[in-house]
Protein backbone atom coordinates (compact mmCIF):
# COMPACT_ATOMS: atom_id res chain seq x y z
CA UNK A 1 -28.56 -28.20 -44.18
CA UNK A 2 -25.20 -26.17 -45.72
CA UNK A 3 -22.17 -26.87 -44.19
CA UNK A 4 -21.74 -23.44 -43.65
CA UNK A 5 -25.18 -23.56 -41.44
CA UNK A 6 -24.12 -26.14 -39.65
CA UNK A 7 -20.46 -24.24 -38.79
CA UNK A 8 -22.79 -21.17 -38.14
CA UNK A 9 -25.11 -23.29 -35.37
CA UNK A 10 -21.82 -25.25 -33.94
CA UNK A 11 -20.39 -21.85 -33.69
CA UNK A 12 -23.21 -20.44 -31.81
CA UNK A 13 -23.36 -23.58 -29.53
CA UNK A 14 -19.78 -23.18 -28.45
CA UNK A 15 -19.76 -19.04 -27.97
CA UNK A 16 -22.88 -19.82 -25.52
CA UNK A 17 -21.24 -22.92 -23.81
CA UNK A 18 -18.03 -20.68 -23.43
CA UNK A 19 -20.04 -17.61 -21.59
CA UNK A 20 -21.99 -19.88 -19.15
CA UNK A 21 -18.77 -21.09 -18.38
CA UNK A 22 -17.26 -17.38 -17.72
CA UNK A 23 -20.45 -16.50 -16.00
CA UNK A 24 -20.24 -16.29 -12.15
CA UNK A 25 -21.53 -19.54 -10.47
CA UNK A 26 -25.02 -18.83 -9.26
CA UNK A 27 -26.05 -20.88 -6.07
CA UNK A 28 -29.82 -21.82 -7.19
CA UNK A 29 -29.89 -23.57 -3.57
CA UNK A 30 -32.44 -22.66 -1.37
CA UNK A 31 -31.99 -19.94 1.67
CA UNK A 32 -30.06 -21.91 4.64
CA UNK A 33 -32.50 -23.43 7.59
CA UNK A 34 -34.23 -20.21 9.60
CA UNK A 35 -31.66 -21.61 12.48
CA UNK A 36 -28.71 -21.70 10.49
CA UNK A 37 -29.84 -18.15 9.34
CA UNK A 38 -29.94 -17.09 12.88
CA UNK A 39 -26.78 -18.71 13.21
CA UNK A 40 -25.25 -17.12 10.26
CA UNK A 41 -26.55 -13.66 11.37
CA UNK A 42 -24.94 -13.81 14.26
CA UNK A 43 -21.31 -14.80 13.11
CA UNK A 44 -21.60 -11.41 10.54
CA UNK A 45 -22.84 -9.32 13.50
CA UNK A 46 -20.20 -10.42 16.00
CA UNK A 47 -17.59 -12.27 14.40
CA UNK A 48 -17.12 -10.56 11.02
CA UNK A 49 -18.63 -7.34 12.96
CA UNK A 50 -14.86 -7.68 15.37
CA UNK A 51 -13.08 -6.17 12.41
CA UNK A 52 -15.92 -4.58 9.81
CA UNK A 53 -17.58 -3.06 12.71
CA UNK A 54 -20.53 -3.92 14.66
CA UNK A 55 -22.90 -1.82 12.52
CA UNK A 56 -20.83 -2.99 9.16
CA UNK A 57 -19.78 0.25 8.76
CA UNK A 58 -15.93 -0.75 8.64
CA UNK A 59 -13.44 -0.70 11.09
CA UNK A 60 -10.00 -2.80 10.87
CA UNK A 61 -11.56 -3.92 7.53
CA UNK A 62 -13.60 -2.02 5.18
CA UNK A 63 -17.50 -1.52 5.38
CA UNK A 64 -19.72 -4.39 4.74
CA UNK A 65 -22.84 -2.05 3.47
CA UNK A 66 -24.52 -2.45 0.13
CA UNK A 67 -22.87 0.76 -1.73
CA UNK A 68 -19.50 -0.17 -0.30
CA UNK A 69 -20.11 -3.52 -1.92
CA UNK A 70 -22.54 -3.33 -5.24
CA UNK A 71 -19.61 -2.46 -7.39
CA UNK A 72 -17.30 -5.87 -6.24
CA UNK A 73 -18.00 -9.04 -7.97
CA UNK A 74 -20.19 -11.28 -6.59
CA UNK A 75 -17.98 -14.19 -7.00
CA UNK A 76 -15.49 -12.33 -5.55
CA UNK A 77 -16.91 -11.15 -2.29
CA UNK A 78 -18.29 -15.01 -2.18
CA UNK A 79 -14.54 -16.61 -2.31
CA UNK A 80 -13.01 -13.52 0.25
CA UNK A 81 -15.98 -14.93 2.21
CA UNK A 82 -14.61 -18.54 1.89
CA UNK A 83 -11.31 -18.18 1.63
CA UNK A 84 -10.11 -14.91 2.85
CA UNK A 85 -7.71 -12.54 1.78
CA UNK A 86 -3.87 -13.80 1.84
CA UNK A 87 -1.89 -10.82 3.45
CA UNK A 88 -4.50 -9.50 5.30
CA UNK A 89 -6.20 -10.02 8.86
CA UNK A 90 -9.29 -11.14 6.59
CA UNK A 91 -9.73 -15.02 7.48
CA UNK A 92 -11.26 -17.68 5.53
CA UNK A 93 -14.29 -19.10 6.97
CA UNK A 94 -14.65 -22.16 4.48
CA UNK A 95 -14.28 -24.54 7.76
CA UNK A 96 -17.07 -22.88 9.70
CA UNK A 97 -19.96 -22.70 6.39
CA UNK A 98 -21.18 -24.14 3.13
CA UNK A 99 -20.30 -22.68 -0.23
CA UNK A 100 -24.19 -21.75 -0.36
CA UNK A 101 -24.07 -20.28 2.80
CA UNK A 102 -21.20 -17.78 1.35
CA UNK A 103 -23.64 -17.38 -1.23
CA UNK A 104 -26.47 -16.59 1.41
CA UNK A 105 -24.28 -14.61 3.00
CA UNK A 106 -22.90 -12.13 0.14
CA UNK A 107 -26.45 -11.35 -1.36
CA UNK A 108 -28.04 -10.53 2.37
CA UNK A 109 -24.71 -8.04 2.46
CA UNK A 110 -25.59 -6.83 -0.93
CA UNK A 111 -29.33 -6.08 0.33
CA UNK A 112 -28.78 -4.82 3.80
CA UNK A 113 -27.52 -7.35 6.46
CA UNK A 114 -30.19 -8.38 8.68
CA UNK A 115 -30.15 -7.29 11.77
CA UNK A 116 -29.95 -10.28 15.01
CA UNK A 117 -32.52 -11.62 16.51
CA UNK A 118 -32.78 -11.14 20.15
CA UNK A 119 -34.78 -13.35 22.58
């Protein structure tokens, strides 16, 4: 093989190594325990709901609907999630959930929030 092939392939290599790394984290784990969901659901609805509204539909803070939303990066929405917004009345709530959970948490918002369960 040339040395110019091999500069070619190493420079390839590095360009993809370099993107994954400038990609936004993906959380490949799986969907939180059906309580923890239930759990989860509930702190949106009421707690987040407080200031975003009970239906999402903003309030204090902005709407929490999908086409308020699809436009904001994900990783974005997932570290306001976790660590709030400095400045703001927006909290972080890294103390009371998981990274994946954020994660869980931003793509139901992106979808349409589930609603809560009532027994």
């Amino acid at each position: 093989m040339t040395r110019l092939r091999m500069t070619h392939i190493l420079d390839r290599v590095l360009a993809t190594l370099f993107l994954f790394h400038l990609l936004p984290a993906v959380s490949l784990a799986a969907d939180p325990a059906p309580e923890r969901v239930r759990e989860l659901v509930r702190m949106v609805r009421e707690d987040c709901g407080s200031c975003h509204g009970l239906t999402l539909k903003g309030g204090l803070g902005p709407p929490l609907l999908p086409d308020a939303l699809r436009e904001k990066p994900v990783e974005s929405l997932r570290y306001t999630v976790l660590l709030g917004r400095p400045g703001t009345p927006m909290p972080p709530w890294n103390a009371f959930m998981s990274e994946a959970e954020a994660d869980w948490i931003v793509r139901q918002l992106l979808a349409g929030f589930p609603e809560e369960e009532r027994k």
